[in-house]
N, C-alpha and C. Protein backbone atom coordinates (compact mmCIF):
# COMPACT_ATOMS: atom_id res chain seq x y z
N UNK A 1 -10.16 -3.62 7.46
CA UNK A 1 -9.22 -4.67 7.13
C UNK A 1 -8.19 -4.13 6.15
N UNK A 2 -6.92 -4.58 5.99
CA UNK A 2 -5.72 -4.25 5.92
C UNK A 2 -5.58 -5.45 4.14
N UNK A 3 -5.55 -5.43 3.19
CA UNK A 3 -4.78 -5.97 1.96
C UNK A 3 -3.86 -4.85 1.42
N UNK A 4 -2.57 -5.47 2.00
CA UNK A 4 -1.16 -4.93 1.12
C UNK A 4 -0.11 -5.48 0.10
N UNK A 5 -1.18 -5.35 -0.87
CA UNK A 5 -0.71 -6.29 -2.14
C UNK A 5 1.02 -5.59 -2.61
N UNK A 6 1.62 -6.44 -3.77
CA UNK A 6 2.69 -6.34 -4.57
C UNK A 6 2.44 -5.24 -5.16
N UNK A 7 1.66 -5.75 -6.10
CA UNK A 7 0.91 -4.67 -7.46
C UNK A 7 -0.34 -4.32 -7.64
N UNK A 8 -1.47 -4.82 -6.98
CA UNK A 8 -2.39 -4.79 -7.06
C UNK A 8 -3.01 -6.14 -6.52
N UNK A 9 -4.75 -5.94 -7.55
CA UNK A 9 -5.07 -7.24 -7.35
C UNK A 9 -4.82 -8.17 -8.80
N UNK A 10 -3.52 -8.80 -9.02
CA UNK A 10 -3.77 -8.97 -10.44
C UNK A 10 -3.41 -10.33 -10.75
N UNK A 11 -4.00 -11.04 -9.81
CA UNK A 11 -4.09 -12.75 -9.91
C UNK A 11 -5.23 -13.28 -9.51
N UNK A 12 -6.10 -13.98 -10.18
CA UNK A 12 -7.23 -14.79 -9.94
C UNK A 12 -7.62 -14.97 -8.37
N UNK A 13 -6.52 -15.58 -7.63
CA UNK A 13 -6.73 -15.81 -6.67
C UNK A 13 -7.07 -14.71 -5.62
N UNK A 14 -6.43 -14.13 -5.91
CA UNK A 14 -6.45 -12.33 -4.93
C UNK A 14 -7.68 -11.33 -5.57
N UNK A 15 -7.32 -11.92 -6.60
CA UNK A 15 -8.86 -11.13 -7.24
C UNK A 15 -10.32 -11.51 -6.91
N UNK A 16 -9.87 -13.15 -6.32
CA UNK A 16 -11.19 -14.13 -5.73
C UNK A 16 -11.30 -13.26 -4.22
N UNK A 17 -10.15 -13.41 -3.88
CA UNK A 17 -10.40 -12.96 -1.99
C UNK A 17 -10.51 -11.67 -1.70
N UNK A 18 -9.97 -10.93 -2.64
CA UNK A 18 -10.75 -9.49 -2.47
C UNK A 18 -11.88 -9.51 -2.71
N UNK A 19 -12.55 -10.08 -3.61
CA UNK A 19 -13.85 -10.05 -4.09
C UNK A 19 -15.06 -10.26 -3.02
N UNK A 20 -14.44 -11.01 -2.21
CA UNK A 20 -14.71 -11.51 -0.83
C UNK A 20 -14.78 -10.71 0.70
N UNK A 21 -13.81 -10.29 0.15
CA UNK A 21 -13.42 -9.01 1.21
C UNK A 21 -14.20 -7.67 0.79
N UNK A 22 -14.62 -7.70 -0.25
CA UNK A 22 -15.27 -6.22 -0.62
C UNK A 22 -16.80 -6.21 -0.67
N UNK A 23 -17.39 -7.04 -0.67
CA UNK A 23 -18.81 -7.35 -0.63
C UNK A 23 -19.13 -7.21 0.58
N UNK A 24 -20.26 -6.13 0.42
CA UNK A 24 -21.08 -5.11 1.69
C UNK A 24 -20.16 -3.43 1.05
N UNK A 25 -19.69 -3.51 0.41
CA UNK A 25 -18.34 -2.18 0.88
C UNK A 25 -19.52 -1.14 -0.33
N UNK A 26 -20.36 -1.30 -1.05
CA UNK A 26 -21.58 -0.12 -0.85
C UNK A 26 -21.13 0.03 -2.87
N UNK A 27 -20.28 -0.45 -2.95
CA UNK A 27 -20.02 -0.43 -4.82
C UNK A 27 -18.63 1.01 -5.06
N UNK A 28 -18.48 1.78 -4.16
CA UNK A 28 -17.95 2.71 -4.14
C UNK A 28 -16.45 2.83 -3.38
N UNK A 29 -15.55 3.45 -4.82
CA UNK A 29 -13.83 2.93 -3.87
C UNK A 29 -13.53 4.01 -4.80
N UNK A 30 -12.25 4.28 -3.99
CA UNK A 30 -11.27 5.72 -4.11
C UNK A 30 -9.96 5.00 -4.64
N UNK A 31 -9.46 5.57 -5.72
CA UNK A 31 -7.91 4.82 -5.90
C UNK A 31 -7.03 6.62 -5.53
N UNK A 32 -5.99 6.23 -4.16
CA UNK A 32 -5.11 7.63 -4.02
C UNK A 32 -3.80 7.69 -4.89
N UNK A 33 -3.64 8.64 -6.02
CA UNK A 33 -2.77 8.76 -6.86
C UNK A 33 -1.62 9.44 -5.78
N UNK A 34 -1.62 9.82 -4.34
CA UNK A 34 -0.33 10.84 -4.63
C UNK A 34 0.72 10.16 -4.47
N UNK A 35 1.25 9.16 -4.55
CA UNK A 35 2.64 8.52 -4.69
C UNK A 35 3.18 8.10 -6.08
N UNK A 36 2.31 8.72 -7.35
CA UNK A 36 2.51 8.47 -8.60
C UNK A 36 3.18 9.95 -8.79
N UNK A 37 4.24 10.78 -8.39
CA UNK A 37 4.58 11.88 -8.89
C UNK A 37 4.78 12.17 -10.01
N UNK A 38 4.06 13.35 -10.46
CA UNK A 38 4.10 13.47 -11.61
C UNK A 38 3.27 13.20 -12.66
N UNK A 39 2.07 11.65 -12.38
CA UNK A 39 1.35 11.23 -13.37
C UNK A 39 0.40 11.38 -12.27
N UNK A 40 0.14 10.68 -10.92
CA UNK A 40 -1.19 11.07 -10.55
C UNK A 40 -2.15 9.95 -11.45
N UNK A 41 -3.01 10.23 -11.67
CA UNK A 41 -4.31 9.61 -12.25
C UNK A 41 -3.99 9.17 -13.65
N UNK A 42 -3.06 9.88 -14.08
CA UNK A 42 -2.18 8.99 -15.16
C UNK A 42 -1.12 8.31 -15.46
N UNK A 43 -1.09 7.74 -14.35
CA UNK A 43 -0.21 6.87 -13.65
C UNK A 43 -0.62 5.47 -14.59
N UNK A 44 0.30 4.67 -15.49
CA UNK A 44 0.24 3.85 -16.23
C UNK A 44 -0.48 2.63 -15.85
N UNK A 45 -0.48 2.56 -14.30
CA UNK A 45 -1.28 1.04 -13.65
C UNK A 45 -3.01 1.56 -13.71
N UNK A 46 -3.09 2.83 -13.65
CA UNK A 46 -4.64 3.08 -13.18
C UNK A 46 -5.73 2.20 -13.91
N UNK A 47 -5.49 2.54 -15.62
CA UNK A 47 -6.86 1.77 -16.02
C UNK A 47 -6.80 -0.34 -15.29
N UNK A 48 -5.54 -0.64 -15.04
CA UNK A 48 -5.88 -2.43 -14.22
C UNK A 48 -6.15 -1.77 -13.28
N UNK A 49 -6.09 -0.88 -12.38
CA UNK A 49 -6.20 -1.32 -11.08
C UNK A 49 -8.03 -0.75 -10.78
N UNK A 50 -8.60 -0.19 -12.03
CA UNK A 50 -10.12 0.54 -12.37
C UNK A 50 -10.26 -1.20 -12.07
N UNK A 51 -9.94 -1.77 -13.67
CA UNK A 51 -10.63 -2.78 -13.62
C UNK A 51 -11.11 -4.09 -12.67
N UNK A 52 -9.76 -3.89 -12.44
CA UNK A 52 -9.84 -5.19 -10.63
C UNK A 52 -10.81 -4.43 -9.60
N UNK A 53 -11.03 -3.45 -9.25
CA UNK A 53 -11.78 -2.90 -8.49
C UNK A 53 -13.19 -3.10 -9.33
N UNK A 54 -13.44 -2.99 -10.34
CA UNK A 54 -14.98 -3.03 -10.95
C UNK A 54 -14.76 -4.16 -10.44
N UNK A 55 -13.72 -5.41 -11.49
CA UNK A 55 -14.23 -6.61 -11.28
C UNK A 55 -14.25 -7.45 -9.82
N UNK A 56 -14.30 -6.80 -8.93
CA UNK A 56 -14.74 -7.12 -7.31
C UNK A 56 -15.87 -6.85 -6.56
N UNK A 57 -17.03 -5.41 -7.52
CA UNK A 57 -18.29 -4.87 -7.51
C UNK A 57 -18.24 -3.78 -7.19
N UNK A 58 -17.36 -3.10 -7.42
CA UNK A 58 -16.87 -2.06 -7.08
C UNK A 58 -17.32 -0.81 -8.25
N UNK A 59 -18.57 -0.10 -8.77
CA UNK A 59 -18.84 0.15 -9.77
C UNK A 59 -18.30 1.32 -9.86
N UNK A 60 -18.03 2.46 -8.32
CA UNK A 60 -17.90 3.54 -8.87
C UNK A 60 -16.71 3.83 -8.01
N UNK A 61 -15.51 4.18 -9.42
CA UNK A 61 -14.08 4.34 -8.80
C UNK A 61 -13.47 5.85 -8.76
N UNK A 62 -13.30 6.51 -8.06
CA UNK A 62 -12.86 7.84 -7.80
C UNK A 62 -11.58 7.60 -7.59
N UNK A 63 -10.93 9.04 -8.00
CA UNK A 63 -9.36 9.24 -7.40
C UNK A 63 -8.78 10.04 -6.29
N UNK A 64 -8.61 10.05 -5.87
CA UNK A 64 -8.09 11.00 -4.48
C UNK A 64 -6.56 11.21 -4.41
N UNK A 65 -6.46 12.26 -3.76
CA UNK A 65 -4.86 12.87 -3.68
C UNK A 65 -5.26 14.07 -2.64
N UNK A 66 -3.64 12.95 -1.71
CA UNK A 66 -3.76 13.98 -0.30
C UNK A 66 -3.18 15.56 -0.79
N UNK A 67 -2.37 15.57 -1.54
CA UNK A 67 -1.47 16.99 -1.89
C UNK A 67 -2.97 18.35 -2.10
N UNK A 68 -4.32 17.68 -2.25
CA UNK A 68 -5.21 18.37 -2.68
C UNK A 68 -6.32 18.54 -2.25
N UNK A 69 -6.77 17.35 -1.36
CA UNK A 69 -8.12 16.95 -1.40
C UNK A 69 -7.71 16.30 0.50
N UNK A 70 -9.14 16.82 1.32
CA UNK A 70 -9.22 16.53 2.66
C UNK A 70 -9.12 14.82 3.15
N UNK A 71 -8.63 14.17 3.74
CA UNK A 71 -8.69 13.23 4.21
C UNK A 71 -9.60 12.92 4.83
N UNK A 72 -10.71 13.81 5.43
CA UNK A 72 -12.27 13.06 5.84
C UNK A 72 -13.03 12.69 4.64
N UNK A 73 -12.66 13.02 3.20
CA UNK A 73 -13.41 12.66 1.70
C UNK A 73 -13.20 11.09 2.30
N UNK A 74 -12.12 10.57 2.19
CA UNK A 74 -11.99 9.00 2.27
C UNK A 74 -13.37 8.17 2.87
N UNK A 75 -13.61 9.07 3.74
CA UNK A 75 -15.17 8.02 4.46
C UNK A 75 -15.68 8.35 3.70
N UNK A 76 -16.14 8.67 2.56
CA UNK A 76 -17.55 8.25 1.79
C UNK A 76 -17.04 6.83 0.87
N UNK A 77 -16.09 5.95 1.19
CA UNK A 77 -15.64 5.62 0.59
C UNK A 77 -15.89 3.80 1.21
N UNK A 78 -16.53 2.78 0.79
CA UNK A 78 -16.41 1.64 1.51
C UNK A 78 -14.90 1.20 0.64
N UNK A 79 -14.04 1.14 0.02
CA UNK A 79 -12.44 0.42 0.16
C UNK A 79 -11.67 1.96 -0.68
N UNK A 80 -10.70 1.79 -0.11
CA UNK A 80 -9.86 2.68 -0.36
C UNK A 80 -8.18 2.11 -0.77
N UNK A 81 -7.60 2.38 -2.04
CA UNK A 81 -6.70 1.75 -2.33
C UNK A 81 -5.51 2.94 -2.64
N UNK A 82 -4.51 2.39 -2.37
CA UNK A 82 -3.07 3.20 -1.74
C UNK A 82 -2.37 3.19 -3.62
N UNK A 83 -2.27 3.79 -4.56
CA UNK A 83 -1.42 2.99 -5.71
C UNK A 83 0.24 3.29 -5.32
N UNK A 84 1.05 2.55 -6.18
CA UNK A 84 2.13 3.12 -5.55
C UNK A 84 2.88 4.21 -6.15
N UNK A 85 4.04 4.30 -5.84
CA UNK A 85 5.08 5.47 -6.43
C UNK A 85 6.11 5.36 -5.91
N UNK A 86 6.22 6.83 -5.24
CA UNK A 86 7.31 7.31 -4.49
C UNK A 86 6.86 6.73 -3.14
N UNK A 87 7.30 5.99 -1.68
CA UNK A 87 6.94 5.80 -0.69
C UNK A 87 7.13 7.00 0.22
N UNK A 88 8.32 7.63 -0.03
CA UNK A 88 8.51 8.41 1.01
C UNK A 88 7.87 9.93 0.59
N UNK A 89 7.82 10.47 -0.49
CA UNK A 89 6.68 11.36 -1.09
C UNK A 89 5.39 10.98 -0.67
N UNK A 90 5.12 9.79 -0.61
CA UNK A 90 3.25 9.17 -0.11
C UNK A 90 3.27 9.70 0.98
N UNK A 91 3.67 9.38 2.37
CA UNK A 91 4.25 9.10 3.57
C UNK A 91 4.22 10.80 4.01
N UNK A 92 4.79 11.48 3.37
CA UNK A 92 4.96 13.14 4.11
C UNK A 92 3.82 13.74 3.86
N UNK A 93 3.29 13.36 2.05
CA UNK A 93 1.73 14.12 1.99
C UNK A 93 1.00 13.93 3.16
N UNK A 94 0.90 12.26 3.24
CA UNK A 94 -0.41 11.88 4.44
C UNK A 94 0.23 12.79 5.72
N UNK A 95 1.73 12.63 6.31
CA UNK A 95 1.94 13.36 6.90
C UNK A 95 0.94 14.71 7.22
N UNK A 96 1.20 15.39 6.49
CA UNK A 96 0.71 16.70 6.31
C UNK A 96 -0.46 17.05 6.30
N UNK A 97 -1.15 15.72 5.63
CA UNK A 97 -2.66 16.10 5.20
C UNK A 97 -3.55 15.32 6.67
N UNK A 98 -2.67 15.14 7.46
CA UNK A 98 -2.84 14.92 9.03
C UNK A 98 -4.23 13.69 8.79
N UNK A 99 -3.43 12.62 8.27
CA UNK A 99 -5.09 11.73 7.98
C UNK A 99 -4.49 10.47 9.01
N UNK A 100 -4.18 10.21 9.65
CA UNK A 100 -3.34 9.35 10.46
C UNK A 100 -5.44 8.79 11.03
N UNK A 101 -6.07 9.50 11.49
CA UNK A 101 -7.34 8.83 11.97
C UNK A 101 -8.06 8.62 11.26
N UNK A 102 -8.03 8.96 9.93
CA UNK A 102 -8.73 8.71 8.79
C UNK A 102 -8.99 7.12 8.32
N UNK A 103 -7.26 6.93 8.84
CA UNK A 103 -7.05 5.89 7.91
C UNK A 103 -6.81 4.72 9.08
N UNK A 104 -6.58 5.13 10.21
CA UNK A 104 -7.68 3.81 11.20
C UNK A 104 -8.69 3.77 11.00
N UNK A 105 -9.52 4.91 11.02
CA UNK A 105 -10.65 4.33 10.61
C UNK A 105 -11.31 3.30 9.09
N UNK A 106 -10.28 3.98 8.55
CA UNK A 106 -10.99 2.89 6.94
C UNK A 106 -10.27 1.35 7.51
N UNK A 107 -9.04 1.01 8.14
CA UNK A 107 -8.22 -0.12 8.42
C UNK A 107 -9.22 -0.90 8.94
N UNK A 108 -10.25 -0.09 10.30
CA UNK A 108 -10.60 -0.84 11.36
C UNK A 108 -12.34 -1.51 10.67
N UNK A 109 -12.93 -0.28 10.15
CA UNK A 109 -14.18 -0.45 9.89
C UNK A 109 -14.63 -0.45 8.48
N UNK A 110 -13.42 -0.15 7.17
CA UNK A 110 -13.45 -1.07 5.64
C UNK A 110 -12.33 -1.31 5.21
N UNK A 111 -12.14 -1.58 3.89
CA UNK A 111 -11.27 -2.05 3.23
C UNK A 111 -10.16 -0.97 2.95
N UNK A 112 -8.97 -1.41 3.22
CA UNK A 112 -7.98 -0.49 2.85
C UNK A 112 -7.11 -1.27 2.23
N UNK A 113 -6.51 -0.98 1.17
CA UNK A 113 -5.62 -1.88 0.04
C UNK A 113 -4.46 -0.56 -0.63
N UNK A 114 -3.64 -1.83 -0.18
CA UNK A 114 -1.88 -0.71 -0.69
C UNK A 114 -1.86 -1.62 -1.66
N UNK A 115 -0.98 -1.16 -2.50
CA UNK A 115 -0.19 -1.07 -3.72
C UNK A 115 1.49 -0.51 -3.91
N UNK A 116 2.13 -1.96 -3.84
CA UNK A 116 3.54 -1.56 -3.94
C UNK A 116 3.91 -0.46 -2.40
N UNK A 117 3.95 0.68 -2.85
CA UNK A 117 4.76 1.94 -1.52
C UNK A 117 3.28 1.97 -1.13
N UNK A 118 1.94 2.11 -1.21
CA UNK A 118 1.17 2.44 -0.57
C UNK A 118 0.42 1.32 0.40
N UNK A 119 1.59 -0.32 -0.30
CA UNK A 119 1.62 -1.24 0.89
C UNK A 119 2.64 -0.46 2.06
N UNK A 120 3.93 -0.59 1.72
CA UNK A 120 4.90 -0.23 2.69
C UNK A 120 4.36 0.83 3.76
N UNK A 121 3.81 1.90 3.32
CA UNK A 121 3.51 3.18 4.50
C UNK A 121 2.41 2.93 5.19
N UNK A 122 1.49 1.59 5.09
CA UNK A 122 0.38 1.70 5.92
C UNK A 122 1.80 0.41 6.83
N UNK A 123 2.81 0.24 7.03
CA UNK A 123 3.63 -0.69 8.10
C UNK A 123 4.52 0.17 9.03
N UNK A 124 5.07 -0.62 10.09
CA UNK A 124 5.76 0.02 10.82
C UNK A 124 6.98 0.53 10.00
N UNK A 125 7.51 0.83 9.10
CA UNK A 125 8.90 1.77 8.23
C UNK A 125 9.17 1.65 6.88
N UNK A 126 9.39 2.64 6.57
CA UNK A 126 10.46 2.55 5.45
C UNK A 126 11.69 2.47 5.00
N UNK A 127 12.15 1.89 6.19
CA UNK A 127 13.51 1.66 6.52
C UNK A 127 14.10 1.01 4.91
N UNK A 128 13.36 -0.28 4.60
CA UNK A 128 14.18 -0.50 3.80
C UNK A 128 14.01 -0.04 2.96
N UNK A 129 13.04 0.79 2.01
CA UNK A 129 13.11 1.37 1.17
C UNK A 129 14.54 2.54 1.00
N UNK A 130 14.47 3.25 2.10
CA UNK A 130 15.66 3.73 2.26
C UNK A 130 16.51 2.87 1.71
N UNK A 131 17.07 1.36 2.22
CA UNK A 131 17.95 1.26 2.08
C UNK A 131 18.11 0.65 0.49
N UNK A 132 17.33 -0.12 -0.03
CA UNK A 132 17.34 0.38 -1.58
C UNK A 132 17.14 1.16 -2.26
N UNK A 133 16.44 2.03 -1.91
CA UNK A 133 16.24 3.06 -3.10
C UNK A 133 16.30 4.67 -2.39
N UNK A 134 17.24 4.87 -1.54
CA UNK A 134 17.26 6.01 -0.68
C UNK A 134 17.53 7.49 -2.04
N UNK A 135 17.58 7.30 -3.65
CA UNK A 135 17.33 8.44 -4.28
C UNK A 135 16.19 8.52 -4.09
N UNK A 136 15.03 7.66 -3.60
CA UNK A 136 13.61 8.49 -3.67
C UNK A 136 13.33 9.27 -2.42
N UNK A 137 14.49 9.43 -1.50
CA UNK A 137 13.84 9.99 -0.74
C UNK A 137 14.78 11.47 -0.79
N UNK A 138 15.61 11.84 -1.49
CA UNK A 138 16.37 12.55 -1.47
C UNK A 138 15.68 13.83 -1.68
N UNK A 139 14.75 14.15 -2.81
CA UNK A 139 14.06 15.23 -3.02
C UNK A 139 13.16 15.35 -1.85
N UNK A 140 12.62 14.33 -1.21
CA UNK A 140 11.58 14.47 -0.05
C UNK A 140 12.26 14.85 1.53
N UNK A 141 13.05 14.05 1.42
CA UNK A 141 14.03 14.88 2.39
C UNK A 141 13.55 14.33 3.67
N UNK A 142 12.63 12.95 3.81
CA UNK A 142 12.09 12.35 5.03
C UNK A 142 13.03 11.88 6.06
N UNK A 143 13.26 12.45 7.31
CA UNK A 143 14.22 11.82 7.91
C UNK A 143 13.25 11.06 8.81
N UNK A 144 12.20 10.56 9.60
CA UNK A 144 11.87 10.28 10.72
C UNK A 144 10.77 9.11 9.19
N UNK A 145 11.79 8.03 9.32
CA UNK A 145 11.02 6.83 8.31
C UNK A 145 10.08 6.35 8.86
N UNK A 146 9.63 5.88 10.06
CA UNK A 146 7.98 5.57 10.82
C UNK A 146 7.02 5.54 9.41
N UNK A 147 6.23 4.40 9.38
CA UNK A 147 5.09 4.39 8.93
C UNK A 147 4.12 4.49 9.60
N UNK A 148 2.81 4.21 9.21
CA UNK A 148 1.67 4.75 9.80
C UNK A 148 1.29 3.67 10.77
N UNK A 149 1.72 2.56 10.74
CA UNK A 149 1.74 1.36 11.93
C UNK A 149 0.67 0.50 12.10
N UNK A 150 -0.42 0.84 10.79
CA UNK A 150 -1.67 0.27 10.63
C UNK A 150 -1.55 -1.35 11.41
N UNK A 151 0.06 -1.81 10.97
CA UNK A 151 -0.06 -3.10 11.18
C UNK A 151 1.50 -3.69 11.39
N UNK A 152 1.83 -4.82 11.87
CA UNK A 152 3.91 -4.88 11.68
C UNK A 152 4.16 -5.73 10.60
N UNK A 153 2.90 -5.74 9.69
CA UNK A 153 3.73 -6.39 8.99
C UNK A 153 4.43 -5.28 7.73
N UNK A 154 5.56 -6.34 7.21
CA UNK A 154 6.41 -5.37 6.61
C UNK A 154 6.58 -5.94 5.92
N UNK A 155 6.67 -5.28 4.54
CA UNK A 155 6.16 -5.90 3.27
C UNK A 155 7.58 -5.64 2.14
N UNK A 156 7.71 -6.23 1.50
CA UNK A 156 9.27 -6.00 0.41
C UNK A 156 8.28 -6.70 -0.57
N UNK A 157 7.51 -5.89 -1.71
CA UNK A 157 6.92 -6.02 -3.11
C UNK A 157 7.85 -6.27 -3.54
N UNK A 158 7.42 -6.78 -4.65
CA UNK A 158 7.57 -6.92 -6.72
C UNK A 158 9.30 -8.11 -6.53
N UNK A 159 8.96 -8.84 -4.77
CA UNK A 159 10.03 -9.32 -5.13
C UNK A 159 11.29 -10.52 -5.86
N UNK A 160 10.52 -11.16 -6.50
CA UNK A 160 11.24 -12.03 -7.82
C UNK A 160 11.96 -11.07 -8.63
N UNK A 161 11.01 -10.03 -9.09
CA UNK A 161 11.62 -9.27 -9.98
C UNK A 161 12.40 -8.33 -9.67
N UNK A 162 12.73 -7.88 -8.16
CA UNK A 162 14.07 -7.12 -7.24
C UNK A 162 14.92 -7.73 -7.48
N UNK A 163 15.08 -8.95 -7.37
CA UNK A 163 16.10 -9.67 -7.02
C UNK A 163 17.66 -9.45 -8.01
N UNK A 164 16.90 -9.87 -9.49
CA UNK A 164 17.84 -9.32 -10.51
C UNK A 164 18.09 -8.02 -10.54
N UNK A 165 17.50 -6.91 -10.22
CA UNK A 165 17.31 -5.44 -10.46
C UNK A 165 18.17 -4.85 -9.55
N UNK A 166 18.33 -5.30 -7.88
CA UNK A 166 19.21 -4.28 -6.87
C UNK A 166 20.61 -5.82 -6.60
N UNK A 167 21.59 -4.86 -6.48
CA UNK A 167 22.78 -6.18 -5.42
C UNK A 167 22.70 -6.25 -4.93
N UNK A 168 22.90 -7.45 -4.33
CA UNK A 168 22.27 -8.56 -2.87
C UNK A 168 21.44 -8.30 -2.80
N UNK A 169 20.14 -8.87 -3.43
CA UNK A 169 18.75 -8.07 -2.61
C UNK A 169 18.55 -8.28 -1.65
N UNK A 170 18.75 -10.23 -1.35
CA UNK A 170 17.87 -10.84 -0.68
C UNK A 170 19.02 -11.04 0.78
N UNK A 171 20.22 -10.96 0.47
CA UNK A 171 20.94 -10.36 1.71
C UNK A 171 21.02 -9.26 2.07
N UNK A 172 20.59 -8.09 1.82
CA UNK A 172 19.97 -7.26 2.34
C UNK A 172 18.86 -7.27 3.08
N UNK A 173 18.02 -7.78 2.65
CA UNK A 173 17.17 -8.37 3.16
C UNK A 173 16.94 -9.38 4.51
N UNK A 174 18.19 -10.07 4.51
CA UNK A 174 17.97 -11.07 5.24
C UNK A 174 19.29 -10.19 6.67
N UNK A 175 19.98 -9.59 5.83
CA UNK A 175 21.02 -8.43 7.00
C UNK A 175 19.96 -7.83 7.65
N UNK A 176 18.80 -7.01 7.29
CA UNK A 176 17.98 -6.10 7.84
C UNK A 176 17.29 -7.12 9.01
N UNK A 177 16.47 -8.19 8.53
CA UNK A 177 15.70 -9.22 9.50
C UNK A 177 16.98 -9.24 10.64
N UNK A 178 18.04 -9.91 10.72
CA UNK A 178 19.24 -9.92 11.86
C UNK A 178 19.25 -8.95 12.77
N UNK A 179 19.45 -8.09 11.98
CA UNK A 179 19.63 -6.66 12.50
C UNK A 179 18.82 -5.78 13.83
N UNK A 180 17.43 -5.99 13.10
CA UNK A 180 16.25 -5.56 13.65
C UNK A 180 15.20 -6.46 14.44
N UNK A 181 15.22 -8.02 13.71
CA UNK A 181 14.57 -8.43 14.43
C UNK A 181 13.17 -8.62 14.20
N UNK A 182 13.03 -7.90 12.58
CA UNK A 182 11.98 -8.03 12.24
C UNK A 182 11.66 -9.00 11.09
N UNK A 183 10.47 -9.61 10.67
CA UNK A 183 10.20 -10.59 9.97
C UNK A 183 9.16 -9.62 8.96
N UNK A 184 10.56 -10.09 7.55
CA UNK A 184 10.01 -9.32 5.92
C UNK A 184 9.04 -9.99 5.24
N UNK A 185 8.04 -10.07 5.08
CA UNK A 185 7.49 -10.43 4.15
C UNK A 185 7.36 -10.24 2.91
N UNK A 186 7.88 -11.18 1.97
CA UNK A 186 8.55 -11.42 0.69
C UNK A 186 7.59 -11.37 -0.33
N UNK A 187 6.86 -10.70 -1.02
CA UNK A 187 5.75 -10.48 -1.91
C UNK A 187 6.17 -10.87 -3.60
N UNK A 188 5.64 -11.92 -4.21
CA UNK A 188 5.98 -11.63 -5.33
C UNK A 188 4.76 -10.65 -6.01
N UNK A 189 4.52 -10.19 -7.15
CA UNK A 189 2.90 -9.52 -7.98
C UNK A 189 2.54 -10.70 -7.97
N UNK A 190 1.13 -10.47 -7.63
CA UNK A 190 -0.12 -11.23 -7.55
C UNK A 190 -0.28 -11.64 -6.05
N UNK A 191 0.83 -11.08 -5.41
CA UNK A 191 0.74 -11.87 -3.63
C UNK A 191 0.34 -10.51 -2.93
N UNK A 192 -0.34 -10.95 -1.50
CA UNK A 192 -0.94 -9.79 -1.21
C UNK A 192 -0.61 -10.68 1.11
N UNK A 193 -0.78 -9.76 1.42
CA UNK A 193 -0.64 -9.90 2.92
C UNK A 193 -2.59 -9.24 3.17
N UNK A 194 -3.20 -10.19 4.06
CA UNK A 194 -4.48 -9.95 4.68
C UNK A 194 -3.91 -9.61 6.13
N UNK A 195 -4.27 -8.21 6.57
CA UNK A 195 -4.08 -8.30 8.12
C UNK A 195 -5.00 -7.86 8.60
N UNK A 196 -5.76 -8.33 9.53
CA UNK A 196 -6.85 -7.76 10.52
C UNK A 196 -6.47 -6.84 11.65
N UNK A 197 -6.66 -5.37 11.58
CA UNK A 197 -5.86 -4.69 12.79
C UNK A 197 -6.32 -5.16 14.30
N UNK A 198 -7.54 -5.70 14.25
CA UNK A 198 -8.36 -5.78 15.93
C UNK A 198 -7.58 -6.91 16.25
N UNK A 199 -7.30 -7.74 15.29
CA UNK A 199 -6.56 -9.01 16.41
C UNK A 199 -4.83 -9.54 15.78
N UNK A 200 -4.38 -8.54 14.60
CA UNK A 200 -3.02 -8.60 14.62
C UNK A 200 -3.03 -9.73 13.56
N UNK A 201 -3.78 -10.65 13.34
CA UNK A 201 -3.21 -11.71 12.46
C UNK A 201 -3.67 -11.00 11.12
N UNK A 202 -2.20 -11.90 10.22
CA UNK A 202 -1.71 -12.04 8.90
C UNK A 202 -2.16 -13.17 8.22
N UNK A 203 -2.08 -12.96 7.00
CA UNK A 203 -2.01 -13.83 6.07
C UNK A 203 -1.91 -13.99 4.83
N UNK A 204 -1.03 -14.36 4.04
CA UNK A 204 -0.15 -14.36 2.80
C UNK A 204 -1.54 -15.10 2.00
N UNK A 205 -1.56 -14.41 0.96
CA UNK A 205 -2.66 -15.30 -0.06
C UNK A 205 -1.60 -15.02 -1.47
């Protein structure tokens, strides 16, 4: 199963339905730093996103990073959480670190949870990231934006607080839907998208 939160899990309510969603998952979860360039495991969100994972039963939290570490490690893993960063830096590691079946498999048979960009790359693109924030992809140099397609839904985080931060957000936003044809889902922190890959349905909590 598919949770592609804002920021995490960092509202009661999401903290209730994960809690929900993670029971059976064996006490044991991986948080993947490589879209934190640069900090990695000291990446300023890590110690909340330790704690939301304990506080779901989650006792023993490991870190993982594709730039380093094999993508079959992930199966010892009942939930596996995406933190965010760079999207299009996330996106070329996994590329590379050729985990594309890895991570059906955690989608289909446990918990897989994005965070911010490590929501966006388990969806069909990064299109819009490009189109707001196309300096992050400049050093990465990603031309073929495809995400990993876990699921269609397509996610635009942290967004109340975009809104003031980029121009036009939300017509950008709403130009891209026209455009493409696709339906954004509008995340504020604390909101999270549930998608089940076997039968396609969503759901905003």
């Amino acid at each position: 199963m598919l949770l592609l939160t804002s920021n995490g899990l960092s509202s009661p309510p999401l903290l209730s339905r994960a809690g929900a969603m993670l029971e059976g998952c064996g006490g044991r979860a991986a948080i993947v730093t490589t879209a934190s360039v640069g900090y990695k495991e000291r990446d300023r969100h890590i110690p909340r996103l330790m704690e939301e994972l304990r506080a779901c039963g989650l006792a023993h939290v490991d870190f993982f990073d594709f730039d380093c570490q094999s993508a079959q490690d992930l199966l010892r893993y009942g939930a596996v959480l995406l933190n965010g960063g760079n999207p299009f830096y996330l996106l070329s590691s996994m590329r590379r670190a050729g985990c594309a079946p890895v991570m059906e498999e955690l989608a289909r048979d446990r918990v897989l949870i994005g965070v911010s960009a490590g929501s966006m790359v388990l969806g069909p693109s990064l299109a819009m990231a490009q189109l707001y924030t196309p300096e992050m992809n400049a050093e990465v140099g990603l031309a073929d934006l495809s995400g990993l397609c876990l699921t269609d839904a397509l996610v635009l985080p942290h967004y109340t607080k975009f809104l003031a931060r980029f121009d036009r957000f939300e017509e950008r936003a709403a130009d891209y839907e026209r455009q493409t044809g696709a339906r954004i889902l509008r995340l504020d922190d604390g909101r999270a998208v549930v998608c089940h890959p076997l039968t396609d349905e969503t759901e905003i909590v």
